[in-house]
PDB file of N, CA and C in Angstrom:
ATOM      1  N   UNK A   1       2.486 -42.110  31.326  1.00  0.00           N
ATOM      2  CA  UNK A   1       3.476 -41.068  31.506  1.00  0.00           C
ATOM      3  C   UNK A   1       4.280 -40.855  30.216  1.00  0.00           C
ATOM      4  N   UNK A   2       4.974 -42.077  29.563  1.00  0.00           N
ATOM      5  CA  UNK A   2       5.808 -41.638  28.634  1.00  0.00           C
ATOM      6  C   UNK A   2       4.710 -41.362  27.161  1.00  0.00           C
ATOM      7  N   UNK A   3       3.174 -41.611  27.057  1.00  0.00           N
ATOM      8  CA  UNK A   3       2.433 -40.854  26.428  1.00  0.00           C
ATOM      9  C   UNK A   3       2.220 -39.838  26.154  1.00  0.00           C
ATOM     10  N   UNK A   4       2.146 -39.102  27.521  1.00  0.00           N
ATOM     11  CA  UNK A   4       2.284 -37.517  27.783  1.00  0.00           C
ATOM     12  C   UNK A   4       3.473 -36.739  27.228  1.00  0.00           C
ATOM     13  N   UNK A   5       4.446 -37.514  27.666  1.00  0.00           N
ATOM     14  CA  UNK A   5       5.725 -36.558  27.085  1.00  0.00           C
ATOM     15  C   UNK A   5       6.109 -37.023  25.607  1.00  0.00           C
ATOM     16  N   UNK A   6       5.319 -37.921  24.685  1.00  0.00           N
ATOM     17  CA  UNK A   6       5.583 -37.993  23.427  1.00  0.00           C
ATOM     18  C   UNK A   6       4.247 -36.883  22.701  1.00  0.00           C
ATOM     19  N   UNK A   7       3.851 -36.660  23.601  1.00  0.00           N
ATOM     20  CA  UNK A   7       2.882 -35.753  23.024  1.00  0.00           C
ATOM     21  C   UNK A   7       3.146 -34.837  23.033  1.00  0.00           C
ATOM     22  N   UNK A   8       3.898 -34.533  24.288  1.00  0.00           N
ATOM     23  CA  UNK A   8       4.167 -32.846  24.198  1.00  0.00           C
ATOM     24  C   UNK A   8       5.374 -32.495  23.599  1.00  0.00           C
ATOM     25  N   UNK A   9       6.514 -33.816  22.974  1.00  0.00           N
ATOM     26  CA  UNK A   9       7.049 -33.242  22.217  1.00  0.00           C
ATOM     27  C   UNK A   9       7.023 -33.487  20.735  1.00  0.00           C
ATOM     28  N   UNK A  10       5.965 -33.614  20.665  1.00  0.00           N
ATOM     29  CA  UNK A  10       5.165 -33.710  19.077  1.00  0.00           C
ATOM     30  C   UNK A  10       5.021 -32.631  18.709  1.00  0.00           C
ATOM     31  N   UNK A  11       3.959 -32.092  20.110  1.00  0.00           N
ATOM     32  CA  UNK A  11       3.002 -30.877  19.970  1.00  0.00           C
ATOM     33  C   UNK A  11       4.048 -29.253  19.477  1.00  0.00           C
ATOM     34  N   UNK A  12       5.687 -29.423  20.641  1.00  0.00           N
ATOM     35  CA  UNK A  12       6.659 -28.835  20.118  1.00  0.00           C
ATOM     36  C   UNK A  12       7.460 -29.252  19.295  1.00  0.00           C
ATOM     37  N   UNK A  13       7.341 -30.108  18.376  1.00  0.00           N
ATOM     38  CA  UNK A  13       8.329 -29.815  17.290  1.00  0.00           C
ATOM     39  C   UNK A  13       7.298 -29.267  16.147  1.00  0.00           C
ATOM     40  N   UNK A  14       6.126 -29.668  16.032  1.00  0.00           N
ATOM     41  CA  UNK A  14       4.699 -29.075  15.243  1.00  0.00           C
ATOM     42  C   UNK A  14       4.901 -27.472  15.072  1.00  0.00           C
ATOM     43  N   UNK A  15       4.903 -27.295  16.271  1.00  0.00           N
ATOM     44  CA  UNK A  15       4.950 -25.774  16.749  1.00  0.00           C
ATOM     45  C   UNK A  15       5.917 -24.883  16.341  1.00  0.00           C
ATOM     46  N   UNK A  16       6.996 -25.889  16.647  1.00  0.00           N
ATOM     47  CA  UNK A  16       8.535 -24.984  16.257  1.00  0.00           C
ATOM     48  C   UNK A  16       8.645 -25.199  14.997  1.00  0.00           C
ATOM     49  N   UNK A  17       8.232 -26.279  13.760  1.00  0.00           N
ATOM     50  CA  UNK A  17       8.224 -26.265  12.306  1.00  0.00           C
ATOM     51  C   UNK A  17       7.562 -25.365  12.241  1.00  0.00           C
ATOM     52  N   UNK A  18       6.190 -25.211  12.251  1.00  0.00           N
ATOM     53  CA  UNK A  18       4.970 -23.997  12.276  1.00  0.00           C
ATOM     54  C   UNK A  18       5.574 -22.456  12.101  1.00  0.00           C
ATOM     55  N   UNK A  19       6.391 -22.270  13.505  1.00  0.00           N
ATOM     56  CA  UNK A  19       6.573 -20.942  13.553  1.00  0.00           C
ATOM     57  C   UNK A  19       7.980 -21.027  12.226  1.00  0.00           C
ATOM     58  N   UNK A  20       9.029 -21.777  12.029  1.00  0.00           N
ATOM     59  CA  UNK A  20       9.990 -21.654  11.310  1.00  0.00           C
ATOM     60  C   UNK A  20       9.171 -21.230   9.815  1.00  0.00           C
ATOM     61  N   UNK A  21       8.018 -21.825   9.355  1.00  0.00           N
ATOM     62  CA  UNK A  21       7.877 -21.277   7.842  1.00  0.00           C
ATOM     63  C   UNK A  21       6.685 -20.188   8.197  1.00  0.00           C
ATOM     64  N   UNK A  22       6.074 -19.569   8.908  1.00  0.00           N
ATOM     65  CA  UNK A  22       5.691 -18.435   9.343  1.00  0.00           C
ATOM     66  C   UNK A  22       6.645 -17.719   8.937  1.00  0.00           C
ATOM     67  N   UNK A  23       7.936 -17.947  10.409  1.00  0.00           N
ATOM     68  CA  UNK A  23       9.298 -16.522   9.876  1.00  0.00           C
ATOM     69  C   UNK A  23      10.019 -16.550   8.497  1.00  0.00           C
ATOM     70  N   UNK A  24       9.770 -17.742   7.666  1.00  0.00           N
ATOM     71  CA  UNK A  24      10.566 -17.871   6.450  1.00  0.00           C
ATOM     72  C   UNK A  24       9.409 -17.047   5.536  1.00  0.00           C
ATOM     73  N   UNK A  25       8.404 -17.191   5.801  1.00  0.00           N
ATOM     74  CA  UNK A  25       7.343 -16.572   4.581  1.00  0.00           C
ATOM     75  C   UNK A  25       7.169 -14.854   4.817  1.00  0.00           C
ATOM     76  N   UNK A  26       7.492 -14.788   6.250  1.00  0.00           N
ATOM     77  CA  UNK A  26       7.555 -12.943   6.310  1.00  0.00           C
ATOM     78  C   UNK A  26       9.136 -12.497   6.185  1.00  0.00           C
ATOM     79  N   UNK A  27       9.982 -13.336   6.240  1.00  0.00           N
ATOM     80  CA  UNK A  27      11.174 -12.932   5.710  1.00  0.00           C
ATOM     81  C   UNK A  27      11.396 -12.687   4.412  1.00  0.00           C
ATOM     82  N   UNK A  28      10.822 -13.773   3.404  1.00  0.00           N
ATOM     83  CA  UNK A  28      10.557 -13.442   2.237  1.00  0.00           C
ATOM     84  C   UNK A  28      10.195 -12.258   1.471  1.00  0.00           C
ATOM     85  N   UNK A  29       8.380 -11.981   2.071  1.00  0.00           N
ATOM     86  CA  UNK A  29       8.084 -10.758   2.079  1.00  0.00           C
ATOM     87  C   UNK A  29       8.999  -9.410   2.114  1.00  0.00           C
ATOM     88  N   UNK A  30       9.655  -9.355   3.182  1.00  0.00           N
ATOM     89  CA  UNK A  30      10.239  -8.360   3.819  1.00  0.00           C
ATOM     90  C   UNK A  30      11.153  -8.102   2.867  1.00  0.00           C
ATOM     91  N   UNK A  31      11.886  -9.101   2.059  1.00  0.00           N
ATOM     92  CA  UNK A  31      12.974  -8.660   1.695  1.00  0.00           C
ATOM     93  C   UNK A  31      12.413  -8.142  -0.113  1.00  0.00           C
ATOM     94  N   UNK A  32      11.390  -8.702  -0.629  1.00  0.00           N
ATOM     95  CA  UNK A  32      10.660  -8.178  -1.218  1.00  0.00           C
ATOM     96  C   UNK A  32      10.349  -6.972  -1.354  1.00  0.00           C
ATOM     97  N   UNK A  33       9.849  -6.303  -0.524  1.00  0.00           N
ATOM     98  CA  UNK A  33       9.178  -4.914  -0.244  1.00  0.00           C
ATOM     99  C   UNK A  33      10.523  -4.230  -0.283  1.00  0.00           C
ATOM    100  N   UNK A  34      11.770  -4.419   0.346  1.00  0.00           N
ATOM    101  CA  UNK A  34      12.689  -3.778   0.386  1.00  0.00           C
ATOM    102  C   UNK A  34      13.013  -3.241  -0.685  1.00  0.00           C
ATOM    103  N   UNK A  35      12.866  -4.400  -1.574  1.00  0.00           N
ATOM    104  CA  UNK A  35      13.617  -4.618  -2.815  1.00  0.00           C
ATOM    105  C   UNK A  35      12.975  -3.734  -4.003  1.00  0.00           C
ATOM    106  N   UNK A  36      11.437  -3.805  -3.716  1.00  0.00           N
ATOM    107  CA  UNK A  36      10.705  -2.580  -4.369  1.00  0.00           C
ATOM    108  C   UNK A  36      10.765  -1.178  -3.928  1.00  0.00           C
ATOM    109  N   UNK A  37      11.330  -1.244  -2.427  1.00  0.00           N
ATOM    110  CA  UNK A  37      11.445   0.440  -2.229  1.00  0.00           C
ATOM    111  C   UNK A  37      12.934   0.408  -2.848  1.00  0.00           C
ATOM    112  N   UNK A  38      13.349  -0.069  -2.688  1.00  0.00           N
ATOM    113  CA  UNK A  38      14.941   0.418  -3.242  1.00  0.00           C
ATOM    114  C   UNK A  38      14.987   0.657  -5.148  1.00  0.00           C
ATOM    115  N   UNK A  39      14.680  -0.200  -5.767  1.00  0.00           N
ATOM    116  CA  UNK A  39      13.564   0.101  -6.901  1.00  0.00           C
ATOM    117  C   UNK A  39      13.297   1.316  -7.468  1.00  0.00           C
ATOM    118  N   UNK A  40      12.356   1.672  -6.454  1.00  0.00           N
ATOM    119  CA  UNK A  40      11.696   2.779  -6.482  1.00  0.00           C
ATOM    120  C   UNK A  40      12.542   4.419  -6.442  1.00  0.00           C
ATOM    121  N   UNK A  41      13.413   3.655  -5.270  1.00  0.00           N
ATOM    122  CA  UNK A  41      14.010   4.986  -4.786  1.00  0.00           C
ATOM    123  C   UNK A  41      15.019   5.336  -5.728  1.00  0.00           C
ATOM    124  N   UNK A  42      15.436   4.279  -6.503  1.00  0.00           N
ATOM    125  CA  UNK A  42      16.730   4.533  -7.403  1.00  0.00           C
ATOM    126  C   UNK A  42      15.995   4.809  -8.709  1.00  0.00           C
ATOM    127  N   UNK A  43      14.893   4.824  -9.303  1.00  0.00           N
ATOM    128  CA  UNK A  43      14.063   5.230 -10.266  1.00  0.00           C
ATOM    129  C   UNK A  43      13.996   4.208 -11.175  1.00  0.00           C
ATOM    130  N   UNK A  44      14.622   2.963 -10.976  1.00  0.00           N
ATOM    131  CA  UNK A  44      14.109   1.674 -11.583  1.00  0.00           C
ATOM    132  C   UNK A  44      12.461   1.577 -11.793  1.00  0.00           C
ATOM    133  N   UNK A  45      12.094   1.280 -12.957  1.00  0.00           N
ATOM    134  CA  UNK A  45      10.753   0.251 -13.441  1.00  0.00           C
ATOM    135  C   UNK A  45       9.843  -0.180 -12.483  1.00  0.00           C
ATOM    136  N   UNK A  46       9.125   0.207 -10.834  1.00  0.00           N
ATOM    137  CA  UNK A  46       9.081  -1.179 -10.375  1.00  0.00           C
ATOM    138  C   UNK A  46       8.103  -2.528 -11.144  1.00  0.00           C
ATOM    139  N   UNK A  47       8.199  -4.159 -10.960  1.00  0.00           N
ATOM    140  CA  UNK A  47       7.932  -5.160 -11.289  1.00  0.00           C
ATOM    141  C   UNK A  47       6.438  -4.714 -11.430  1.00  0.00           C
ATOM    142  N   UNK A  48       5.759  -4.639 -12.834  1.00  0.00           N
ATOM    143  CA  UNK A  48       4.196  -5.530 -12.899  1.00  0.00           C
ATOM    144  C   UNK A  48       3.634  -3.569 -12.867  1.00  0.00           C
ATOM    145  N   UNK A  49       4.896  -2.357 -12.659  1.00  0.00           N
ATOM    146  CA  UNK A  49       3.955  -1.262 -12.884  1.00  0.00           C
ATOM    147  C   UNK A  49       3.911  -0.295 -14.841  1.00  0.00           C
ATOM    148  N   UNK A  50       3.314   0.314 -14.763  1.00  0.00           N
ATOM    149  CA  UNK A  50       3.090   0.458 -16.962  1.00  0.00           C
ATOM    150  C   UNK A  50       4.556   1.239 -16.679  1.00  0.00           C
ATOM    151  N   UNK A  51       5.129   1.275 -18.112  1.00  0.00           N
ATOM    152  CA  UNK A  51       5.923   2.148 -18.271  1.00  0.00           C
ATOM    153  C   UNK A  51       5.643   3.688 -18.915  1.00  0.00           C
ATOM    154  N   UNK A  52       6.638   4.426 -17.939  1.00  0.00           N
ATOM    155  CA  UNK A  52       6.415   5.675 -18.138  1.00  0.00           C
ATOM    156  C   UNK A  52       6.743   6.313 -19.911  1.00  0.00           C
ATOM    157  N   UNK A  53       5.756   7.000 -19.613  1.00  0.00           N
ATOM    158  CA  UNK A  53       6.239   7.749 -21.452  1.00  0.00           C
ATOM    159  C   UNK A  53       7.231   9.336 -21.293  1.00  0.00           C
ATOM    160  N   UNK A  54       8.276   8.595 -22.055  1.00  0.00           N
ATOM    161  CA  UNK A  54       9.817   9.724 -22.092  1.00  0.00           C
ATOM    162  C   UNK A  54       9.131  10.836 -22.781  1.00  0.00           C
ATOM    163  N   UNK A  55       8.423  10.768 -24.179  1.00  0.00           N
ATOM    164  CA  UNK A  55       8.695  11.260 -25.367  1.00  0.00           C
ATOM    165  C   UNK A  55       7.332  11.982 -25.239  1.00  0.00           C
ATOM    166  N   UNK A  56       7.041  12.608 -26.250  1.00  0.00           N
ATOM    167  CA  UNK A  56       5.975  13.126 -26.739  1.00  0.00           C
ATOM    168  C   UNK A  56       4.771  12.232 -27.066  1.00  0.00           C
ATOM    169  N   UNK A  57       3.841  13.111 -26.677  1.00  0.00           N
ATOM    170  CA  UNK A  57       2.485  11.844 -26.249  1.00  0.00           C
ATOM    171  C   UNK A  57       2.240  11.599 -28.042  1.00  0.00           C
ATOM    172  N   UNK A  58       1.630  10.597 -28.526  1.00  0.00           N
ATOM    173  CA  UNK A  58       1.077  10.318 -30.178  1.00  0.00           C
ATOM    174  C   UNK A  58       0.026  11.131 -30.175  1.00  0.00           C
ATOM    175  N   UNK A  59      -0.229  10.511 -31.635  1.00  0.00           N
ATOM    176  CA  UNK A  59      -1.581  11.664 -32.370  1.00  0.00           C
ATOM    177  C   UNK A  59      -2.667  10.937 -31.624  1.00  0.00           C
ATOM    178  N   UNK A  60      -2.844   9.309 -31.407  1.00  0.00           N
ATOM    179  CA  UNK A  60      -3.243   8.651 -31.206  1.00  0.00           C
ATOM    180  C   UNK A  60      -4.000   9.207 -29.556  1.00  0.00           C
ATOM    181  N   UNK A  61      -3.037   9.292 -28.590  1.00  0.00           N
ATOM    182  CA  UNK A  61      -3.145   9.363 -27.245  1.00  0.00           C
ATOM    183  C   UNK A  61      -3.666  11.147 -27.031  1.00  0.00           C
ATOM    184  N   UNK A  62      -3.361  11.650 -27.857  1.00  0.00           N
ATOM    185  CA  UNK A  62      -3.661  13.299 -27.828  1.00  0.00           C
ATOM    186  C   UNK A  62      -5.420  13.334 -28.258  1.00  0.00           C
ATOM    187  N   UNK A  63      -6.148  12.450 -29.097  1.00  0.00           N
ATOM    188  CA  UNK A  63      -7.360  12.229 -29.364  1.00  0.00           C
ATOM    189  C   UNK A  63      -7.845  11.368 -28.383  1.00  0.00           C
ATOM    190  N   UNK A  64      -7.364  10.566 -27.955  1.00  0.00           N
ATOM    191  CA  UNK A  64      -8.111   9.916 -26.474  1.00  0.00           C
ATOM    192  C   UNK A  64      -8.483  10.735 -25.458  1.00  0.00           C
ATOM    193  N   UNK A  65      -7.325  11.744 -25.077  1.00  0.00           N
ATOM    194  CA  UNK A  65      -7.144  12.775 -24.399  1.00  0.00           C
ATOM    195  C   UNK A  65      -8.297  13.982 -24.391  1.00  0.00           C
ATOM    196  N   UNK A  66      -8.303  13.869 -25.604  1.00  0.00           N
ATOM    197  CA  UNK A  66      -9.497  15.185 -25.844  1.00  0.00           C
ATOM    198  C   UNK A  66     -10.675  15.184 -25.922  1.00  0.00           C
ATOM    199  N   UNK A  67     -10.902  12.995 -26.452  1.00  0.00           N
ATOM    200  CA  UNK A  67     -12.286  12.266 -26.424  1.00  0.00           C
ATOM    201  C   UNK A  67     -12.562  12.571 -24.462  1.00  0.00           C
ATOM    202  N   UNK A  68     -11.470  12.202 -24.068  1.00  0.00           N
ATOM    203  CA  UNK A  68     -11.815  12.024 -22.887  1.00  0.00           C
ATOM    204  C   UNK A  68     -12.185  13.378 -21.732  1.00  0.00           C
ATOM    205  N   UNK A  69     -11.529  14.736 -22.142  1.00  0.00           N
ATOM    206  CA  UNK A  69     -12.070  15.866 -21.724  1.00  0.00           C
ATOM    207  C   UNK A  69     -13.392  16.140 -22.282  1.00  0.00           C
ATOM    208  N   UNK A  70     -13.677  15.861 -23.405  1.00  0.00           N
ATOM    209  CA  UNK A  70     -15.313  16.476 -23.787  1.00  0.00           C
ATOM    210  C   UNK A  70     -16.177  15.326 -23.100  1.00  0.00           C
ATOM    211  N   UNK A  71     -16.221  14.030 -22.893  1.00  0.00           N
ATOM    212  CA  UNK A  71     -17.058  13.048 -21.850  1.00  0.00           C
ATOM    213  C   UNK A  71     -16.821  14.053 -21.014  1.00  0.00           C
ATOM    214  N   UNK A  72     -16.071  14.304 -20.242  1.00  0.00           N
ATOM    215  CA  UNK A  72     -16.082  15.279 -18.714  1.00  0.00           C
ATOM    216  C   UNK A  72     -16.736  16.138 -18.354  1.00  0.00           C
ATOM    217  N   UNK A  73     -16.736  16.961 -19.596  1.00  0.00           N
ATOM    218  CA  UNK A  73     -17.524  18.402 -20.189  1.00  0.00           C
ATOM    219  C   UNK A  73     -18.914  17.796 -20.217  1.00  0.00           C
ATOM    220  N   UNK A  74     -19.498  17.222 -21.040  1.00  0.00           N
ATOM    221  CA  UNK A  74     -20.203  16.667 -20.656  1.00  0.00           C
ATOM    222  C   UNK A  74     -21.184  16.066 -19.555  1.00  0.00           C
ATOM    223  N   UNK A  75     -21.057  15.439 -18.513  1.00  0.00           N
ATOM    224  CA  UNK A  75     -20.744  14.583 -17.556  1.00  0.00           C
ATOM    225  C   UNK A  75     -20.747  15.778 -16.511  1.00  0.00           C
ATOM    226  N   UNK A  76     -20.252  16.886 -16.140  1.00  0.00           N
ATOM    227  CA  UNK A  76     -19.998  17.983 -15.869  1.00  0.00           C
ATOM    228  C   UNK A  76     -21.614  19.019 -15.622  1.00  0.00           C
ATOM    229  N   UNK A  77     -21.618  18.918 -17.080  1.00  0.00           N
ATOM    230  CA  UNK A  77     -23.098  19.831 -17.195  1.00  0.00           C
ATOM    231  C   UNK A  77     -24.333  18.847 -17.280  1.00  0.00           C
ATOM    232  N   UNK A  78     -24.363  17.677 -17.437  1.00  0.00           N
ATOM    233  CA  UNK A  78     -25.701  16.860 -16.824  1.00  0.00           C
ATOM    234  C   UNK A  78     -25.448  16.834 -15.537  1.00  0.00           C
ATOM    235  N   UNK A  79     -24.781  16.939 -14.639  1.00  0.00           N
ATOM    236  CA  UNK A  79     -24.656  17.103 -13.085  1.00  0.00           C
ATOM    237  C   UNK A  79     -25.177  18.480 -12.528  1.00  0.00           C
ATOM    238  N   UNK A  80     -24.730  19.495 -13.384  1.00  0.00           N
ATOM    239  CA  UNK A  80     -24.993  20.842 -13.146  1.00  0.00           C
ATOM    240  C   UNK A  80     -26.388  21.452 -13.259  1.00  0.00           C
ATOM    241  N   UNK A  81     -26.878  20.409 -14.090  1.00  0.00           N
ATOM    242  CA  UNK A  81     -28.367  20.378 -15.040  1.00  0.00           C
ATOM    243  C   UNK A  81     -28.657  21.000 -16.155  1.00  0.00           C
ATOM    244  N   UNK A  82     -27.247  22.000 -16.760  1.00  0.00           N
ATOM    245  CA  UNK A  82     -27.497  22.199 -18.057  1.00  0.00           C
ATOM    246  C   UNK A  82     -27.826  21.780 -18.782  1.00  0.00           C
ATOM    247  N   UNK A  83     -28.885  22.191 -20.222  1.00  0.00           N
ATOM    248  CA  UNK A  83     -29.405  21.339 -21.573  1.00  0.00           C
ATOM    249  C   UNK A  83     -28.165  21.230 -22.276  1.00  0.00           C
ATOM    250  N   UNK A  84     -27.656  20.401 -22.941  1.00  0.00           N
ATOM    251  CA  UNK A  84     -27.149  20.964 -24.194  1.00  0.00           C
ATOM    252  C   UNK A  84     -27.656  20.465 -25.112  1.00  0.00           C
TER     253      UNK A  84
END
């Protein structure tokens, strides 16, 4: 008898630790996500995303740009089946 009831309150305190860092690890979360919509909503940086460009794009990024429209052009008309 007193086997049984050391078991079953093993089995609930197991249980009730268990669920306590369950709710601590989605509380965490939660307040996380908040913390990135609020972030977001106030036009902060969010954490780990590129930063935006204020200014005028470079000479640099304006030739990537244009490398990267003629691949398209390209890419475009072998789909279409044009020769060029």
């Amino acid at each position: 008898m007193t086997n049984d009831v050391n078991l079953y309150m093993t089995l609930a305190a197991t249980s009730l630790a268990g669920l306590g860092m369950v709710t601590a690890a989605g509380l965490s979360g939660w307040r996380s996500w908040l913390t990135l919509k609020r972030e977001e909503l106030h036009g902060h940086q969010a954490i780990g995303a590129p930063a935006a460009d204020a200014g005028v794009p470079t000479a640099a990024s304006r030739i990537e740009i244009a490398d990267l429209k003629e691949r398209l052009r390209k890419l475009e008309a072998i789909a279409a089946g044009v020769d060029l």
